[in-house]
C-alpha atoms as a PDB file:
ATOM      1  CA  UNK A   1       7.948 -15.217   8.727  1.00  0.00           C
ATOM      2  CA  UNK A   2       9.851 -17.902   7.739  1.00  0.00           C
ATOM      3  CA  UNK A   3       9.151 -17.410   4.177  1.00  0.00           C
ATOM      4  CA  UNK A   4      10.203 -14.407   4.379  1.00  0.00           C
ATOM      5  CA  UNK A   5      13.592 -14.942   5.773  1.00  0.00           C
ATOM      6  CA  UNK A   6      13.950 -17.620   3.179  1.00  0.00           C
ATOM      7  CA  UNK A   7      13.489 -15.357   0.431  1.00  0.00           C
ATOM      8  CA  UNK A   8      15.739 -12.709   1.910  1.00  0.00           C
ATOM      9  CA  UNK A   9      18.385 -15.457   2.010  1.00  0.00           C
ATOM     10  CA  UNK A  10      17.800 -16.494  -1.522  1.00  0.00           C
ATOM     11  CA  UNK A  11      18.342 -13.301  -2.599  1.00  0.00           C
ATOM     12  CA  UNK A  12      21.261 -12.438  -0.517  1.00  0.00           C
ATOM     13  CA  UNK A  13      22.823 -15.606  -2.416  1.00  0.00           C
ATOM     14  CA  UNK A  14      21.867 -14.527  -5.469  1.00  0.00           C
ATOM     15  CA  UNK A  15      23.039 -11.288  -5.098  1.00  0.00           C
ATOM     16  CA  UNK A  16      26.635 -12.665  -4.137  1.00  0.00           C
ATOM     17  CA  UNK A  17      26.938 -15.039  -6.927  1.00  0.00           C
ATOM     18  CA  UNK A  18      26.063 -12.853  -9.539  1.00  0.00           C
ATOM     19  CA  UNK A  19      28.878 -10.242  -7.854  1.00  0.00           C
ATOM     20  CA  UNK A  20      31.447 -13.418  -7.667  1.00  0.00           C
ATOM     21  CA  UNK A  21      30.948 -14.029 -11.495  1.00  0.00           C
ATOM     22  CA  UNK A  22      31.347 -10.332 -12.549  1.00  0.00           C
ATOM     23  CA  UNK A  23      34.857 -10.294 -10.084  1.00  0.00           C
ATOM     24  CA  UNK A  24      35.565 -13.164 -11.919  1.00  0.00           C
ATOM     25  CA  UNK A  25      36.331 -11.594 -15.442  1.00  0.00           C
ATOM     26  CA  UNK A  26      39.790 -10.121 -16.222  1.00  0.00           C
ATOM     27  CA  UNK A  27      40.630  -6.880 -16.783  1.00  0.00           C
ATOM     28  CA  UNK A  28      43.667  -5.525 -18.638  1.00  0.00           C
ATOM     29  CA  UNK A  29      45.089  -1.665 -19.552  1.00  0.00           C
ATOM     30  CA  UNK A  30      47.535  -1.294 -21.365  1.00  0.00           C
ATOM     31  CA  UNK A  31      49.086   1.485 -22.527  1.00  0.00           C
ATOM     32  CA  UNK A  32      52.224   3.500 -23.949  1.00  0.00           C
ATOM     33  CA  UNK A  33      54.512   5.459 -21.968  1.00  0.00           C
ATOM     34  CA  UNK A  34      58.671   6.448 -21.319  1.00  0.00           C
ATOM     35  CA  UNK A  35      60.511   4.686 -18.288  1.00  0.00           C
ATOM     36  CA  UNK A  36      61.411   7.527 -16.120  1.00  0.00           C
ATOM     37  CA  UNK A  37      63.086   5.110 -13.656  1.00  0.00           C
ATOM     38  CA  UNK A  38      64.792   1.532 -13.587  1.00  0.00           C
ATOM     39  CA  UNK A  39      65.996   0.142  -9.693  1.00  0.00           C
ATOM     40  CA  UNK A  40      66.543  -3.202 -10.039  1.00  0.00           C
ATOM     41  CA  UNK A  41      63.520  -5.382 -10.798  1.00  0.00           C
ATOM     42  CA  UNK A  42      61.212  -2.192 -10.893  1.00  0.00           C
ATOM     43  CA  UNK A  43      60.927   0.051 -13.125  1.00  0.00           C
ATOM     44  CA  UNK A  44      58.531   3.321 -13.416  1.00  0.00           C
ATOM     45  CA  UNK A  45      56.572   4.386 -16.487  1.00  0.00           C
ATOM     46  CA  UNK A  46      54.662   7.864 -17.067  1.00  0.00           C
ATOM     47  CA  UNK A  47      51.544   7.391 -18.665  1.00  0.00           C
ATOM     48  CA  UNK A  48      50.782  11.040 -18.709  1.00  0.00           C
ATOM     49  CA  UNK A  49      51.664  14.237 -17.322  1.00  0.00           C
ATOM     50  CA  UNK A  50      50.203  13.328 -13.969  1.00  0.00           C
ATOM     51  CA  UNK A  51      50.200   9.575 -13.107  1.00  0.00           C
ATOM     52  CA  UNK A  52      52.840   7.189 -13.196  1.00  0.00           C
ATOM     53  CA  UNK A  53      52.664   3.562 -12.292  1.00  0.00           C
ATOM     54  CA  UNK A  54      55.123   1.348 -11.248  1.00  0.00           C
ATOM     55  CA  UNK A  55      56.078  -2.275 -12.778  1.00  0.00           C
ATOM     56  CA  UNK A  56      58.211  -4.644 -11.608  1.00  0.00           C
ATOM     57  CA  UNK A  57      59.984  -7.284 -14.194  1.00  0.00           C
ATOM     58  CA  UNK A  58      60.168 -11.404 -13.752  1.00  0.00           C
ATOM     59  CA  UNK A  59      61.505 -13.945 -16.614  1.00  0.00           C
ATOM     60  CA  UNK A  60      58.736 -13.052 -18.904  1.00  0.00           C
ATOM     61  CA  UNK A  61      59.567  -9.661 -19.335  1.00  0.00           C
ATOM     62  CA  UNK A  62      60.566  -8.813 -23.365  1.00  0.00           C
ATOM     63  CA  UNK A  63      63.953  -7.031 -23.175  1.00  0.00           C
ATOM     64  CA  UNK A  64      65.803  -4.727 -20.142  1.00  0.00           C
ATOM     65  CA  UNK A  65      64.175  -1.365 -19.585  1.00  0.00           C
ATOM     66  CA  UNK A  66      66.389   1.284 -19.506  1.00  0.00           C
ATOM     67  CA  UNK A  67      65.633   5.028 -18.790  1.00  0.00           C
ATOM     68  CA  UNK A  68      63.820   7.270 -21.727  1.00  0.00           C
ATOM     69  CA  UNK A  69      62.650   4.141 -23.685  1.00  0.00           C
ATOM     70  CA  UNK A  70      59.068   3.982 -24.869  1.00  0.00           C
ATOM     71  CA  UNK A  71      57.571   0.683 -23.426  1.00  0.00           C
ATOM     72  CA  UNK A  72      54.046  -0.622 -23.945  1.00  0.00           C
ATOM     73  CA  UNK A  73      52.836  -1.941 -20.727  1.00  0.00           C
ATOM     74  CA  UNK A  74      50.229  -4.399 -20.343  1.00  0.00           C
ATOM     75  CA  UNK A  75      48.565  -5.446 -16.829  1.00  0.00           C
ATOM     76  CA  UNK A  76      46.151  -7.591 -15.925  1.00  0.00           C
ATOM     77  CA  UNK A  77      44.080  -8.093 -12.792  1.00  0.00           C
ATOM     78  CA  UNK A  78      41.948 -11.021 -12.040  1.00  0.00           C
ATOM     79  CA  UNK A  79      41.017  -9.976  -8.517  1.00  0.00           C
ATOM     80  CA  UNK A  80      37.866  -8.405  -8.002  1.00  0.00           C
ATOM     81  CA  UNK A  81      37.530  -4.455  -8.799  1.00  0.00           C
ATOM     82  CA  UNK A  82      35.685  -3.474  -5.994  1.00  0.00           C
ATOM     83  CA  UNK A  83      34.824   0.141  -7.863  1.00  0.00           C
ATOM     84  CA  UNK A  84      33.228  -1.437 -10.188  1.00  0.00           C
ATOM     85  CA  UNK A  85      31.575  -4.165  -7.813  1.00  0.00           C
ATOM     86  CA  UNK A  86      30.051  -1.383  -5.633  1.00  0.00           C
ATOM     87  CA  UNK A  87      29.057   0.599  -8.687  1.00  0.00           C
ATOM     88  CA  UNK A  88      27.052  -2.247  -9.780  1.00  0.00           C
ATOM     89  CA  UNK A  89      25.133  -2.776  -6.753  1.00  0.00           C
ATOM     90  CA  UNK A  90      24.637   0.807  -5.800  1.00  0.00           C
ATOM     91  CA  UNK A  91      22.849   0.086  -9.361  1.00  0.00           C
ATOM     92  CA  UNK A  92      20.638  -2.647  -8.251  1.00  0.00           C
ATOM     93  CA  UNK A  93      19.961  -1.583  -4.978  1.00  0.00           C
ATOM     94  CA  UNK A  94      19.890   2.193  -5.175  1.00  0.00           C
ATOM     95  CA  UNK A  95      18.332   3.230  -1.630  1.00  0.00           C
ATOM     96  CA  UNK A  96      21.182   3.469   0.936  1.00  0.00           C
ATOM     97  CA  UNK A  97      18.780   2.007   4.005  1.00  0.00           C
ATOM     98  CA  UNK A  98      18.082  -1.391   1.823  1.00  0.00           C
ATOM     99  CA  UNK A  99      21.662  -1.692   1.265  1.00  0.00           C
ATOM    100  CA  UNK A 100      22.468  -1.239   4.721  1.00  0.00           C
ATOM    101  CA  UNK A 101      19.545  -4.028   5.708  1.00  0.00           C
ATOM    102  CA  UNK A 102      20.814  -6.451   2.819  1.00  0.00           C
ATOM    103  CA  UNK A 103      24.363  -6.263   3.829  1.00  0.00           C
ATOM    104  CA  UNK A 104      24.684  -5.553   7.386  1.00  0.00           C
ATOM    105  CA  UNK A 105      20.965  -6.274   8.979  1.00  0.00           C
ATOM    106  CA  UNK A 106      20.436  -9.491   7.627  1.00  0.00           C
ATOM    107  CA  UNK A 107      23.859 -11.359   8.115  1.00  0.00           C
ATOM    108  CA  UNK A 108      23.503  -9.530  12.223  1.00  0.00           C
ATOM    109  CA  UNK A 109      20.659 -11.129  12.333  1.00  0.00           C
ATOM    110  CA  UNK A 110      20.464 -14.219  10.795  1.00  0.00           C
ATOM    111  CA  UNK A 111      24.123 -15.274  12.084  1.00  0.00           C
ATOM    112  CA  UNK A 112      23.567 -13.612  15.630  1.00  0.00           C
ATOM    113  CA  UNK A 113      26.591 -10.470  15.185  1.00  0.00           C
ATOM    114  CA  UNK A 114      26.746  -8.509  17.590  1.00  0.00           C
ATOM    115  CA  UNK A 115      25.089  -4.703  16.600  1.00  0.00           C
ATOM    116  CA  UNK A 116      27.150  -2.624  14.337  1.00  0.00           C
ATOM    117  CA  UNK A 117      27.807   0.090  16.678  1.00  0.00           C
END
């Protein structure tokens, strides 16, 4: 029994380390688009037809938006995409009930939570 739990724990790490190191890589988009709206030290940019995102501006911004202009935006994010994280481990561990033992089971009952109602 014992050996067991050990090995569920070893892979539990490993599973959690190898998810840390993927979080860890940056992502950027960038992309084209016309500033549809400047208030203050935010300004908006359509991308397409249908989504628009939102920017706001600090010392290293290149130049003053204004209204109409075509602006290349470029954003990055160094926090963890959790899309992408959960993607990749509904890939590894593709039954549902395994998942729910790996991730909720084995942390109730190896850290005494109570049950997950």
């Amino acid at each position: 029994m014992r050996k067991v739990s050990l090995a569920v724990l070893f892979a539990a790490v490993t599973l959690i380390l190898t998810l840390t190191a993927y979080a860890a890589a940056a992502k950027s988009y960038q992309f084209t688009g016309t500033v549809k709206s400047v208030d203050g030290a935010t300004f908006t940019v359509q991308k397409s037809a249908t989504e628009t995102w939102e920017f706001g501006t600090d010392a290293s911004t290149k130049g003053t938006p204004k209204v109409g202009d075509k602006v290349t935006t470029a954003d990055f994010h160094l926090a963890s995409e959790e899309d992408d994280l959960l993607d990749l481990l509904a890939d590894w561990v593709p039954d549902v009930d395994m998942r729910r033992r790996l991730l909720a089971d084995n942390p109730q009952r190896l850290y005494g939570f109570p049950p997950i109602a």
